[in-house]
C-alpha atoms as a PDB file:
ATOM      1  CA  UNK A   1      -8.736  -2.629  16.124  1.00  0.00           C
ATOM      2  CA  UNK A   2      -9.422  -1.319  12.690  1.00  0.00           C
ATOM      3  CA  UNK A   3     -12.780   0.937  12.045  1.00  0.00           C
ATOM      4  CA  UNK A   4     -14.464   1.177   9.059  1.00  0.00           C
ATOM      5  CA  UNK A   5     -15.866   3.961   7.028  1.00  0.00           C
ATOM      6  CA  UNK A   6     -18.494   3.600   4.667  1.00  0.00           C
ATOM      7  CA  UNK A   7     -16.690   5.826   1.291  1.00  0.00           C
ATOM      8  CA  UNK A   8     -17.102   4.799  -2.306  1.00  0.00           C
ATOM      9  CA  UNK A   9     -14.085   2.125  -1.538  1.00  0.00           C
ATOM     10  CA  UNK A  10     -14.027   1.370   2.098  1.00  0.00           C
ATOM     11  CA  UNK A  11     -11.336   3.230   3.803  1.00  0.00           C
ATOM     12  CA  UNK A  12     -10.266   1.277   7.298  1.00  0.00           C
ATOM     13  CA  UNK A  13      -8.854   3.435   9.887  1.00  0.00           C
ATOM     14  CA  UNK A  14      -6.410   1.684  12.769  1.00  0.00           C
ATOM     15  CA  UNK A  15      -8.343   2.043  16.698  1.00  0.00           C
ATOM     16  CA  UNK A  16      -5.689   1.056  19.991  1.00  0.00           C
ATOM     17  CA  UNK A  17      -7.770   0.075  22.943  1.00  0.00           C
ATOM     18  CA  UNK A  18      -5.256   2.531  25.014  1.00  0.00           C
ATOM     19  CA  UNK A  19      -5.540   5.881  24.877  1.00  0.00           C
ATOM     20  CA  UNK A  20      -2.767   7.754  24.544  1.00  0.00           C
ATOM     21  CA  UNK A  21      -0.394   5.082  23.028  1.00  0.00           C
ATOM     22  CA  UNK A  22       0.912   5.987  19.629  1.00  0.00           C
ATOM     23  CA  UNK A  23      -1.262   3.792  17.447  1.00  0.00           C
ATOM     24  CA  UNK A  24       0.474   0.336  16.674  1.00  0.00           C
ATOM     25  CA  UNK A  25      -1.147  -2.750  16.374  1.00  0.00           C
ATOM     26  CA  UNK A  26       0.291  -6.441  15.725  1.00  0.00           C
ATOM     27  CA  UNK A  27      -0.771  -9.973  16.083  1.00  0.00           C
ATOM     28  CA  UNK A  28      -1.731 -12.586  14.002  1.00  0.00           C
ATOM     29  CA  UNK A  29      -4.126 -12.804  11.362  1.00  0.00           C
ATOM     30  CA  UNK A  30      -6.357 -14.880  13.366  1.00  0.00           C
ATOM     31  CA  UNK A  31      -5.777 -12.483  16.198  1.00  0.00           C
ATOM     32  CA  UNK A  32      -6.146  -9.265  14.273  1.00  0.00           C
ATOM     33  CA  UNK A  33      -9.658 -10.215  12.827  1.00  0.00           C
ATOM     34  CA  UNK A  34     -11.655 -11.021  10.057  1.00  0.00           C
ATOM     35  CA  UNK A  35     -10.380  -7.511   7.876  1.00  0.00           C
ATOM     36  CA  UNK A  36      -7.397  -9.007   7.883  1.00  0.00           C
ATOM     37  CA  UNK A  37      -8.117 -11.709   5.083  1.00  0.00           C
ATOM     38  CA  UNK A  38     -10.693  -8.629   3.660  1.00  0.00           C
ATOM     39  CA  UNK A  39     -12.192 -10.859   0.658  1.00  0.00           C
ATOM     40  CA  UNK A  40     -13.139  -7.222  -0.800  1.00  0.00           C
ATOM     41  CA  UNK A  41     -11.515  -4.315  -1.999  1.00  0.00           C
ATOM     42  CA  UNK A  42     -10.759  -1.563   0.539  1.00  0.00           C
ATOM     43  CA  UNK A  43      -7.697   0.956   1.218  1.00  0.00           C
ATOM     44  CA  UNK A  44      -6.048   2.134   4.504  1.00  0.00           C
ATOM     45  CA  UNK A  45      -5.307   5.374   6.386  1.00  0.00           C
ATOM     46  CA  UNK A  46      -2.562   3.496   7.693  1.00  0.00           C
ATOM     47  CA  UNK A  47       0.144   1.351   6.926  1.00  0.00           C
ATOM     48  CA  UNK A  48       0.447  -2.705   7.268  1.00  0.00           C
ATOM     49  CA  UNK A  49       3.557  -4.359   7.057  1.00  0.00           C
ATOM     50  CA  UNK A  50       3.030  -8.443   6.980  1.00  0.00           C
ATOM     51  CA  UNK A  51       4.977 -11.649   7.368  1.00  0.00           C
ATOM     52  CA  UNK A  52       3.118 -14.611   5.571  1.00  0.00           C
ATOM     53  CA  UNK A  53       4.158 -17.734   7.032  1.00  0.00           C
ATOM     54  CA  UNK A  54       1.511 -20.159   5.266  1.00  0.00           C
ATOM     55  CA  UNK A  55      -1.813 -19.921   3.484  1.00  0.00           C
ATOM     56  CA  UNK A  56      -3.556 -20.416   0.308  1.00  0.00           C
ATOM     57  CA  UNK A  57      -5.149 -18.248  -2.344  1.00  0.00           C
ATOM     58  CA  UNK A  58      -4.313 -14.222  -3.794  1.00  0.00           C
ATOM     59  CA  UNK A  59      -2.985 -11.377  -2.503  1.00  0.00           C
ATOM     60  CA  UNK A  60      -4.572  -8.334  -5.124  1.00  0.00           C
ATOM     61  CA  UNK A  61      -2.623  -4.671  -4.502  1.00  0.00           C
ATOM     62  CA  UNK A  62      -4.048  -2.327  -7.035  1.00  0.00           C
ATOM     63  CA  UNK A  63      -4.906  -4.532  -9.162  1.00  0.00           C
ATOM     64  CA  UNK A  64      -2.098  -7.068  -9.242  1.00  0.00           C
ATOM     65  CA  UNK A  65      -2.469  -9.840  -8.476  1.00  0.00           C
ATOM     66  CA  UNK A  66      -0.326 -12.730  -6.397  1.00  0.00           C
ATOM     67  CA  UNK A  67      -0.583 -16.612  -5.596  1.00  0.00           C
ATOM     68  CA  UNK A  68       0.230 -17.264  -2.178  1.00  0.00           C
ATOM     69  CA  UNK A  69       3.397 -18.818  -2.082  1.00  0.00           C
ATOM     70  CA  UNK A  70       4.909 -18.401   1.411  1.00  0.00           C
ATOM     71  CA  UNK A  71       6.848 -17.142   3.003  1.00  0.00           C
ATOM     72  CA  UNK A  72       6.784 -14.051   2.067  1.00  0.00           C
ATOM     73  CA  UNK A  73       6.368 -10.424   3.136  1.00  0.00           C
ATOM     74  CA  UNK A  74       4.603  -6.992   1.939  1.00  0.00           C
ATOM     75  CA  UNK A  75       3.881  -3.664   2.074  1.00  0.00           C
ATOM     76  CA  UNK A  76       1.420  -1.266   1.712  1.00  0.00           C
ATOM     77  CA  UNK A  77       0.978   2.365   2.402  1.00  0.00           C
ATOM     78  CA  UNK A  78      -2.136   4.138   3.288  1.00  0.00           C
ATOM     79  CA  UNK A  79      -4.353   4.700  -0.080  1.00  0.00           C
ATOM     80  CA  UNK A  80      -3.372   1.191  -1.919  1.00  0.00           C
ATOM     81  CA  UNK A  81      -6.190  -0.771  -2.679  1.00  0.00           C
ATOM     82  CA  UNK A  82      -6.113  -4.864  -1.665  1.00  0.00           C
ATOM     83  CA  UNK A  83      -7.476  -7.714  -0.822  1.00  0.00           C
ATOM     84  CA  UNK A  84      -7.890 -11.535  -0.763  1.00  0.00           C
ATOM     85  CA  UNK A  85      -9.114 -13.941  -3.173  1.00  0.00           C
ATOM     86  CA  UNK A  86     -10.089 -17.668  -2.259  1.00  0.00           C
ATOM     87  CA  UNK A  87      -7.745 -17.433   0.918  1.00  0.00           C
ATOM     88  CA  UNK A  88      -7.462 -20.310   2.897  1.00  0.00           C
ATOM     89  CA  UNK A  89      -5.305 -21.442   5.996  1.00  0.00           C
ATOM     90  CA  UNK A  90      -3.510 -17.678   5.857  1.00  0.00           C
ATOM     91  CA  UNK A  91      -1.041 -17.669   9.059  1.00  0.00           C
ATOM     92  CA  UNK A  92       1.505 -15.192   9.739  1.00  0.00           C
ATOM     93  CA  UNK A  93       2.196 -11.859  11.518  1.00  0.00           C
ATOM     94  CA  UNK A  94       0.608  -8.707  11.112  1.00  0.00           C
ATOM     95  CA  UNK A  95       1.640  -5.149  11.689  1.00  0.00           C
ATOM     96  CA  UNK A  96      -0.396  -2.049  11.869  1.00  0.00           C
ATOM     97  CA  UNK A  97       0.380   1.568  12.821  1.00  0.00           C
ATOM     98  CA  UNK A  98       0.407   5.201  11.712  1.00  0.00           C
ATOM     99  CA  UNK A  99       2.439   8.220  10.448  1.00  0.00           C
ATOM    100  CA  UNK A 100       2.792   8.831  13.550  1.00  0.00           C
ATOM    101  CA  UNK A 101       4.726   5.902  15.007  1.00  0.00           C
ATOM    102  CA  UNK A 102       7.293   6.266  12.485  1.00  0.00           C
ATOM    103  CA  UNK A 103       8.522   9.980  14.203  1.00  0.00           C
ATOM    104  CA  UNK A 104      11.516   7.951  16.123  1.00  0.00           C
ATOM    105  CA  UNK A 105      12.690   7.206  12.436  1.00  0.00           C
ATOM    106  CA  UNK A 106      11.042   9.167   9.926  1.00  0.00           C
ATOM    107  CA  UNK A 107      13.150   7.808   6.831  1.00  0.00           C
ATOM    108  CA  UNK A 108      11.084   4.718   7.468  1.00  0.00           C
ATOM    109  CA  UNK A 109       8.429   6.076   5.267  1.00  0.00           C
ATOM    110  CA  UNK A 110      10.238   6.244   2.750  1.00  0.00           C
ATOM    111  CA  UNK A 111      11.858   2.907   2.944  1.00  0.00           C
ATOM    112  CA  UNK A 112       7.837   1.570   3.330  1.00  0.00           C
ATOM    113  CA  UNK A 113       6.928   3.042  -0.007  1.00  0.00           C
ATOM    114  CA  UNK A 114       9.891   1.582  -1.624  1.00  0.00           C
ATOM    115  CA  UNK A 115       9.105  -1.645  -0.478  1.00  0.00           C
ATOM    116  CA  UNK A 116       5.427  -1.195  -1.150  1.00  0.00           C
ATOM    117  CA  UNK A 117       6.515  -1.032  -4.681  1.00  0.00           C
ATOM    118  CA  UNK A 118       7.897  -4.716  -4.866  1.00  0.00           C
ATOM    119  CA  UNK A 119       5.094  -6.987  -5.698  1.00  0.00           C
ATOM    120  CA  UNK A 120       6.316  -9.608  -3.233  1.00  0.00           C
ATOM    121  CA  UNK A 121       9.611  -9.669  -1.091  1.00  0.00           C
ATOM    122  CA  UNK A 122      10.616 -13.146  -0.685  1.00  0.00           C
ATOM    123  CA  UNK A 123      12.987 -14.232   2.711  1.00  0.00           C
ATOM    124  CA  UNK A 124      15.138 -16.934   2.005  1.00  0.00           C
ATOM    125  CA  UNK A 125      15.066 -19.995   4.932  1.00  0.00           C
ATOM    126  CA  UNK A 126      17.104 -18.551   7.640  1.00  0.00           C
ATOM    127  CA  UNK A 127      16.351 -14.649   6.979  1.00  0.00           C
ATOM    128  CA  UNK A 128      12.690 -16.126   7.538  1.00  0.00           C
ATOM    129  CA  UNK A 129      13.686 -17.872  10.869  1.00  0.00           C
ATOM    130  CA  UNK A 130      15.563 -14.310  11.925  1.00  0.00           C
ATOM    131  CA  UNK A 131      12.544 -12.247  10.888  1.00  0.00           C
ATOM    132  CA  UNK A 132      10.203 -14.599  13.295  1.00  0.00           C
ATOM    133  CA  UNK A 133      12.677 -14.320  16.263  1.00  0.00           C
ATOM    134  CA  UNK A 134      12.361 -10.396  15.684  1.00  0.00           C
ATOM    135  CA  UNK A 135       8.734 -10.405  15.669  1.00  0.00           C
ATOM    136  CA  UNK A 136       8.550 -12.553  18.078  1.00  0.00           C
ATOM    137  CA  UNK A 137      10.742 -10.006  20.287  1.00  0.00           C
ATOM    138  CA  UNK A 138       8.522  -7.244  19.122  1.00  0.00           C
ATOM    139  CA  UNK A 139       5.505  -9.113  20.227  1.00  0.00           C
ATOM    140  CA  UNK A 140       6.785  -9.461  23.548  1.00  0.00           C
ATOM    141  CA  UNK A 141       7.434  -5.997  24.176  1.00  0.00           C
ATOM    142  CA  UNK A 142       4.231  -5.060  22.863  1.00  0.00           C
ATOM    143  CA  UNK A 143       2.444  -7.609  25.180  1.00  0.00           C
ATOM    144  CA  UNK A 144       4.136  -7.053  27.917  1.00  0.00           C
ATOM    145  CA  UNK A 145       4.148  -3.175  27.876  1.00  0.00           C
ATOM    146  CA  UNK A 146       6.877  -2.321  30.130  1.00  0.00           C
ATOM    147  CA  UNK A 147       8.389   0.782  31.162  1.00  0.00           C
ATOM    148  CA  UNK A 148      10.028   2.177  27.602  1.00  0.00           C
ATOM    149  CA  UNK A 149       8.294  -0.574  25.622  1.00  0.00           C
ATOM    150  CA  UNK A 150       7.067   2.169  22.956  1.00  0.00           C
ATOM    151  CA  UNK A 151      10.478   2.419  22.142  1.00  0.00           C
ATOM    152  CA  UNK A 152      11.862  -0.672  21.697  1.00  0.00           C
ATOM    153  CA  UNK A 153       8.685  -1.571  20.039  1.00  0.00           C
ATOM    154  CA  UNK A 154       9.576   1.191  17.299  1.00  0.00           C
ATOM    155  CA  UNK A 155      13.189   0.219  16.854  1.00  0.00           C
ATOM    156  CA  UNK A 156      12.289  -3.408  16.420  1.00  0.00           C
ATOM    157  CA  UNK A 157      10.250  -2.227  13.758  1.00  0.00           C
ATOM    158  CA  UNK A 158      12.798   0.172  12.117  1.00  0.00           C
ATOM    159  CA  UNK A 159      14.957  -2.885  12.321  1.00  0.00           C
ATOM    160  CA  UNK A 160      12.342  -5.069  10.613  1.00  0.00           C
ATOM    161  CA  UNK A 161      12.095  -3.097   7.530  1.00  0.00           C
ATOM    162  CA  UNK A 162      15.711  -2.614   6.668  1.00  0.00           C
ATOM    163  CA  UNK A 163      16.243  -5.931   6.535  1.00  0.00           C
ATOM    164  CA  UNK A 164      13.313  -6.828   4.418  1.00  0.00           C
ATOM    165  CA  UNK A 165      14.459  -3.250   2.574  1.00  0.00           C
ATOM    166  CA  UNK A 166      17.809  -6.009   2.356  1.00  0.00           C
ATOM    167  CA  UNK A 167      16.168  -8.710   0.377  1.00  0.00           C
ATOM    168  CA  UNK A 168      17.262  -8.989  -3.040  1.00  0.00           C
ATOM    169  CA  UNK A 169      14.575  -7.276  -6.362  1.00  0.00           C
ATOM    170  CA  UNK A 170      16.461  -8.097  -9.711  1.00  0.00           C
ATOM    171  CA  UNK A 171      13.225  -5.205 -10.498  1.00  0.00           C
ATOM    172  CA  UNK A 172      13.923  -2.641  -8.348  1.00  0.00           C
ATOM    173  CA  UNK A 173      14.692   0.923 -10.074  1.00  0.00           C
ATOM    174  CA  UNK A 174      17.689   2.520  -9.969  1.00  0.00           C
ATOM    175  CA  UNK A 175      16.122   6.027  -8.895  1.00  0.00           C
ATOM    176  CA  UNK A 176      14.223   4.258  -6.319  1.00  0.00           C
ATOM    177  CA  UNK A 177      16.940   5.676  -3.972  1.00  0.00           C
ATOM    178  CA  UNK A 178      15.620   9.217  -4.482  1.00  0.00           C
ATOM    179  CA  UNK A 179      18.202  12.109  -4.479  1.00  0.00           C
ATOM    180  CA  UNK A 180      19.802  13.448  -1.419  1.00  0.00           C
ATOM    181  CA  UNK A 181      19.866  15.814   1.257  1.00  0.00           C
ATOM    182  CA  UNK A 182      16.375  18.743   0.854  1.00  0.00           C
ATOM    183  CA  UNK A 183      15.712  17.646  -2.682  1.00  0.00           C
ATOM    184  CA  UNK A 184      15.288  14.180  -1.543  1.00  0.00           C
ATOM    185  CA  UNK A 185      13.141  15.155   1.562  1.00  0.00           C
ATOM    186  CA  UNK A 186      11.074  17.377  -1.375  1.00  0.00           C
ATOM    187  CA  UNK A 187      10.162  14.341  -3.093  1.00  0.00           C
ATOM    188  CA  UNK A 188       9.718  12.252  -0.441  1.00  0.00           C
ATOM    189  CA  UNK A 189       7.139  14.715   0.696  1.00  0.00           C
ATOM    190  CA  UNK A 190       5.660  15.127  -2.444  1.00  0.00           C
ATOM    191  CA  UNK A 191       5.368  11.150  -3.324  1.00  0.00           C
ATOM    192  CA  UNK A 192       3.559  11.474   0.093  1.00  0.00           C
ATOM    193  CA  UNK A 193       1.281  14.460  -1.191  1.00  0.00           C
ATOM    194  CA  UNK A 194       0.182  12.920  -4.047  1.00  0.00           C
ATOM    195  CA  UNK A 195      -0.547   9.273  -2.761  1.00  0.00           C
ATOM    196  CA  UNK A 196      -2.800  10.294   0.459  1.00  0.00           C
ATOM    197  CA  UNK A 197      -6.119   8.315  -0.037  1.00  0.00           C
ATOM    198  CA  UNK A 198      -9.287  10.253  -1.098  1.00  0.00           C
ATOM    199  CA  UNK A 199      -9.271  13.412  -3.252  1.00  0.00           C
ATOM    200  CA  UNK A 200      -6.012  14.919  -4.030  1.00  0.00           C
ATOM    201  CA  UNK A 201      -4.276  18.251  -5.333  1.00  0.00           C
ATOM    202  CA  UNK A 202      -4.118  18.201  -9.385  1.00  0.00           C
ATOM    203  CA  UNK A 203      -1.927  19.883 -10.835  1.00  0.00           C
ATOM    204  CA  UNK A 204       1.729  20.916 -10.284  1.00  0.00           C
ATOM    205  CA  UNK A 205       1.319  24.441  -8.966  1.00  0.00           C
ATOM    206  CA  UNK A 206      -1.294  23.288  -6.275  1.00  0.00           C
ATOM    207  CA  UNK A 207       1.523  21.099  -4.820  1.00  0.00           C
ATOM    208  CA  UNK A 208       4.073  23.648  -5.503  1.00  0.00           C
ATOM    209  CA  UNK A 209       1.929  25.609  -3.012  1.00  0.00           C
ATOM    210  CA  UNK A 210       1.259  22.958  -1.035  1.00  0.00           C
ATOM    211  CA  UNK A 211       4.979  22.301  -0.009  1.00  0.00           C
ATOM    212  CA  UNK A 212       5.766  25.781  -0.152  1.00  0.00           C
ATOM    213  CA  UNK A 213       8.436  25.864  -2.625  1.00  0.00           C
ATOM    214  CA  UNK A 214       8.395  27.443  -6.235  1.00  0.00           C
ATOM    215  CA  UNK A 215       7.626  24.905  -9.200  1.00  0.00           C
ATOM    216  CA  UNK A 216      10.819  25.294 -10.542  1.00  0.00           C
ATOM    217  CA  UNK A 217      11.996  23.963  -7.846  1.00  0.00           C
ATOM    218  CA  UNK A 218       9.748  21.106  -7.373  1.00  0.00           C
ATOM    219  CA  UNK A 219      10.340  19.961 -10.569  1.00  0.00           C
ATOM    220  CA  UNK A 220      14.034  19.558 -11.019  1.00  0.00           C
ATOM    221  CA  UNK A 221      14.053  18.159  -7.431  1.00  0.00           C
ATOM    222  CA  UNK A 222      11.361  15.298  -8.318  1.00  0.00           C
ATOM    223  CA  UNK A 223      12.952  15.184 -11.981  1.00  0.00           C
ATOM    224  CA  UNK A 224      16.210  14.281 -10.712  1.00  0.00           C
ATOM    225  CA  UNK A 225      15.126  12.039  -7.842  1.00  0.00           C
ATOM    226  CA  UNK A 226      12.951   9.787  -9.194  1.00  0.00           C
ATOM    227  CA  UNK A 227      13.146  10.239 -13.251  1.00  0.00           C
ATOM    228  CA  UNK A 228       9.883  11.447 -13.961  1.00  0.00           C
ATOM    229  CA  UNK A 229       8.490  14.947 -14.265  1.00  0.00           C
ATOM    230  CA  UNK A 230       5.946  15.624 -11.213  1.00  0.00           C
ATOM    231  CA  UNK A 231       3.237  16.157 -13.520  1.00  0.00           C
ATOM    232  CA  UNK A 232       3.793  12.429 -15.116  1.00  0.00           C
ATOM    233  CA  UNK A 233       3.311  11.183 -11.154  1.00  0.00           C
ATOM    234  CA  UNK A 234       0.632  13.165 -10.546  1.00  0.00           C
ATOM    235  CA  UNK A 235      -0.801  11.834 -13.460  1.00  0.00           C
ATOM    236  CA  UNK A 236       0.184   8.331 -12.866  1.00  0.00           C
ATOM    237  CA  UNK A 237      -1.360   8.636  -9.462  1.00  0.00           C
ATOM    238  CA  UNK A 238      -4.844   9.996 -11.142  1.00  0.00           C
ATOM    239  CA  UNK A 239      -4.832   6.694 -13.747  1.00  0.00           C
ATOM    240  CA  UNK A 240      -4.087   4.252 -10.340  1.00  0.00           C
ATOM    241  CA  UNK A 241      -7.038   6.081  -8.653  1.00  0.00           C
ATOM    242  CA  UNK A 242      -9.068   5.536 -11.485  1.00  0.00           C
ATOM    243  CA  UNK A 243      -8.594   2.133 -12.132  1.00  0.00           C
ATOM    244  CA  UNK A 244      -8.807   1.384  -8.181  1.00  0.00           C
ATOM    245  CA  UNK A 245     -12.532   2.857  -8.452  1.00  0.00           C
ATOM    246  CA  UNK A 246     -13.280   1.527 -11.876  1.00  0.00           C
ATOM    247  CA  UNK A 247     -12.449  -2.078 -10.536  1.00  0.00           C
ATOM    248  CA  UNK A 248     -13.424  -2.118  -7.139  1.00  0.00           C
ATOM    249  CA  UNK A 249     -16.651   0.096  -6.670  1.00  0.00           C
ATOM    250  CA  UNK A 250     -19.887   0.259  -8.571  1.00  0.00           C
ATOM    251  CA  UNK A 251     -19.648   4.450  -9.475  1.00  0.00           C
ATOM    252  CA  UNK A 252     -20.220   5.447 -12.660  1.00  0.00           C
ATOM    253  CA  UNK A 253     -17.444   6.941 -14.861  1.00  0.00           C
ATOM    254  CA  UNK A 254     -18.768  10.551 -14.475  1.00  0.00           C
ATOM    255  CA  UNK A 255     -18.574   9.514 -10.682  1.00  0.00           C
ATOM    256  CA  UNK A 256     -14.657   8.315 -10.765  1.00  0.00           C
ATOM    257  CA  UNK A 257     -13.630  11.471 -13.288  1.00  0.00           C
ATOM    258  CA  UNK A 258     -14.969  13.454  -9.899  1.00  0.00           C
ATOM    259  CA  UNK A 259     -13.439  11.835  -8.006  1.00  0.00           C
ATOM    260  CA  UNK A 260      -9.921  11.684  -9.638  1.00  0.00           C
ATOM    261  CA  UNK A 261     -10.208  15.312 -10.264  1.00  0.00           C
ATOM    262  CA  UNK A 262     -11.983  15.765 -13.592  1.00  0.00           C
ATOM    263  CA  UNK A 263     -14.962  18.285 -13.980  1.00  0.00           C
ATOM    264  CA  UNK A 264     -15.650  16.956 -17.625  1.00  0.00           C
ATOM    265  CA  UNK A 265     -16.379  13.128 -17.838  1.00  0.00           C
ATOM    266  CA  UNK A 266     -15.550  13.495 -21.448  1.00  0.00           C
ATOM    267  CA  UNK A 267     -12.346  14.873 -21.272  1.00  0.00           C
ATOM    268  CA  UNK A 268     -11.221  12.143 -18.340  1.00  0.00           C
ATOM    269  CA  UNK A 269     -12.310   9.476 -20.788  1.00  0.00           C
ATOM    270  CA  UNK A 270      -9.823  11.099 -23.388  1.00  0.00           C
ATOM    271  CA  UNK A 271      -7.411  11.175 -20.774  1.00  0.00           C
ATOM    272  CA  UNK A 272      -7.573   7.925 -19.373  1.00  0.00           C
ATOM    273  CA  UNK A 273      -7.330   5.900 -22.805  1.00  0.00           C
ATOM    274  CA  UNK A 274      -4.295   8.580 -23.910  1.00  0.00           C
ATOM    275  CA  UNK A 275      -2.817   7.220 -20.682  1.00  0.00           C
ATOM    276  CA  UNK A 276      -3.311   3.112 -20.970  1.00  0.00           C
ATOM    277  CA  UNK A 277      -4.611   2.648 -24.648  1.00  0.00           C
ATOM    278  CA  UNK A 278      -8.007   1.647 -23.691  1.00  0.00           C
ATOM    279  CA  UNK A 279     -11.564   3.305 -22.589  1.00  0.00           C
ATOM    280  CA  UNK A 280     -12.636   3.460 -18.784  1.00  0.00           C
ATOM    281  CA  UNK A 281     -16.059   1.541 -19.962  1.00  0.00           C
ATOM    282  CA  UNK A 282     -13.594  -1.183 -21.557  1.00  0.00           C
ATOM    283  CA  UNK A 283     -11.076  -1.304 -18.806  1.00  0.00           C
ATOM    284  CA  UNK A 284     -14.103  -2.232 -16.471  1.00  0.00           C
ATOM    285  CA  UNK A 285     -15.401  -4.744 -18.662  1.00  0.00           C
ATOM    286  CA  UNK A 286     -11.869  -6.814 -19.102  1.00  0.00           C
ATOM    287  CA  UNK A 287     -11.457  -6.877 -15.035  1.00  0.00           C
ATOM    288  CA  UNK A 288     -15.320  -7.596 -15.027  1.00  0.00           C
ATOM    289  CA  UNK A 289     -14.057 -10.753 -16.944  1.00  0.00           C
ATOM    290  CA  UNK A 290     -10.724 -11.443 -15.407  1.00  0.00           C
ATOM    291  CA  UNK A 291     -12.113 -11.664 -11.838  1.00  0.00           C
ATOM    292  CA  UNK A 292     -14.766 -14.245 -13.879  1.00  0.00           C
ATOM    293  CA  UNK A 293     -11.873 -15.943 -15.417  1.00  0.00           C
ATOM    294  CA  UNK A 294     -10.606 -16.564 -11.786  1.00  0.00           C
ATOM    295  CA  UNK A 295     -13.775 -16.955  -9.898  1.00  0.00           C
ATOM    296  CA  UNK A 296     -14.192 -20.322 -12.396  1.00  0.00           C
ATOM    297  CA  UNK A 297     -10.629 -21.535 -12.244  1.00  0.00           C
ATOM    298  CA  UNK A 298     -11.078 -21.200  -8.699  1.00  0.00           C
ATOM    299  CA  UNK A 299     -14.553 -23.171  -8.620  1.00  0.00           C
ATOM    300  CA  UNK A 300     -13.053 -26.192 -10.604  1.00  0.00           C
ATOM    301  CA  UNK A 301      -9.954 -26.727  -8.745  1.00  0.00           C
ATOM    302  CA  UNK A 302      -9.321 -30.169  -6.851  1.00  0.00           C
ATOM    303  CA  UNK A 303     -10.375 -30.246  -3.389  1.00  0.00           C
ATOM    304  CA  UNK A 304      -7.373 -31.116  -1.508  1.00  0.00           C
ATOM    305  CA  UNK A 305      -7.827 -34.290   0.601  1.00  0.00           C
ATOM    306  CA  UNK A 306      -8.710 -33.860   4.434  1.00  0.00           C
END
């Protein structure tokens, strides 16, 4: 169901066992496999919505990290970096599909990546009894695989995310509902552009170019839809793929600057303590001894009885 690709983080790509269905995927995570409680850190070409119904241990997405405390149910788009720490007993439902699947209701993307950008949306009692009756409907028609189930299968899931795009975030951003009409398709595109896993464009003008718009244009249109100046995202985006490589793989600094779109290893370090107050070398060293931190907390906890 999901393939793997050996990259400096491993980058899982979502298989269907029937060709020419548009690729979806659900189950549970028992059902779904062993990547689905991934104890290491890895990113997606696709997206993963999930509903976690009971479990122990953390859920880490790029680098934050979450005690299980269910129910409750995220989001992640293709190129963030996750996985599990000490998780036990995880049970829940699991969702897995592609750009492609969303082309019935392409807003949807959007209202993913807004979601993807709440650490943890949390269903009180009975919206957690109405999302299970949905996904249980959803599995259904996904089982069964009746004439027009494709369909229904899609609008369950469009139906799924606006109410979990419902839940209450005392957090969430004001400009997190983006600007209207083609400016707000602009920088939905270009959030898009700039988050795709793997090497990305750079600078302003290549994306300008990219979308096929002048960067005037680009930049009021991102400025006013989201705050922020697109060459403060881009270079948020280049820090977040920095420290998802400095934490997570074993390349050297020279290595990630390549990676993230830096020539000069020297200048990147410059860049990337300007940007978060500390030095690549030292950032890897204080998650080197976080994850320790944990690892022994972990180790010395009570075993609960049988």
């Amino acid at each position: 169901m999901v393939d793997t690709a050996g990259e400096a983080l491993e980058l899982h790509r979502l298989q269907v066992e029937q060709v020419g269905v548009l690729p979806f995927a659900m189950g549970s995570f028992d059902t779904i496999g062993p990547l689905a409680r991934a104890d290491f850190p890895h990113r997606h070409t696709f997206y993963e919505i999930a509903l976690v119904t009971r479990g122990r241990g953390t859920h880490v997405v790029d680098l934050v990290r979450q005690d299980l405390d269910p129910p409750f149910l995220y989001a992640l788009v293709p190129g963030q970096v996750h996985h599990w720490e000490d998780g036990e007993d995880i049970a829940g439902w699991v969702l897995l599909f592609n750009e492609d699947f969303l082309l019935p209701h392409p807003g949807d993307a959007e209202v993913i990546r807004r979601l993807s950008a709440r650490p943890r949306l949390r269903p009180d009692r009975e919206e957690t009894a109405r999302l299970l009756t949905l996904l249980a409907e959803l599995d259904h028609e996904y089982r069964q695989a009746d004439w027009g189930y494709i369909s229904i299968v899609s609008s369950y899931l469009h139906i799924l995310l606006l109410r979990a795009l419902r839940m209450p975030d005392p957090a969430a951003r004001a400009d997190e509902a983006g600007a209207g009409g083609r400016a707000g398709e602009l920088v939905d595109r270009f959030r898009l552009l700039i988050t795709q896993p793997g090497p990305g464009l750079h600078s302003v003008e290549e994306c300008a170019r990219e979308l096929r718009v002048s960067t005037s244009y680009m930049h009021d249109a991102v400025k006013r839809g989201t705050g922020r100046t697109p060459g403060q995202l881009i270079r948020a985006r280049q820090i977040l793929e920095a420290k998802r490589l400095i934490a997570g793989t074993n390349l050297t600094i020279r290595q990630v600057a390549a990676e993230v779109g830096f020539a000069d290893p020297a200048y990147f370090s410059r860049f990337f303590r300007r940007e978060t107050g500390v030095s690549p070398g030292d950032f890897r060293r204080a998650v080197g001894e976080k994850h320790h931190e944990a690892a022994g907390r972990s180790l010395a906890a009570p075993q609960s009885p049988a």
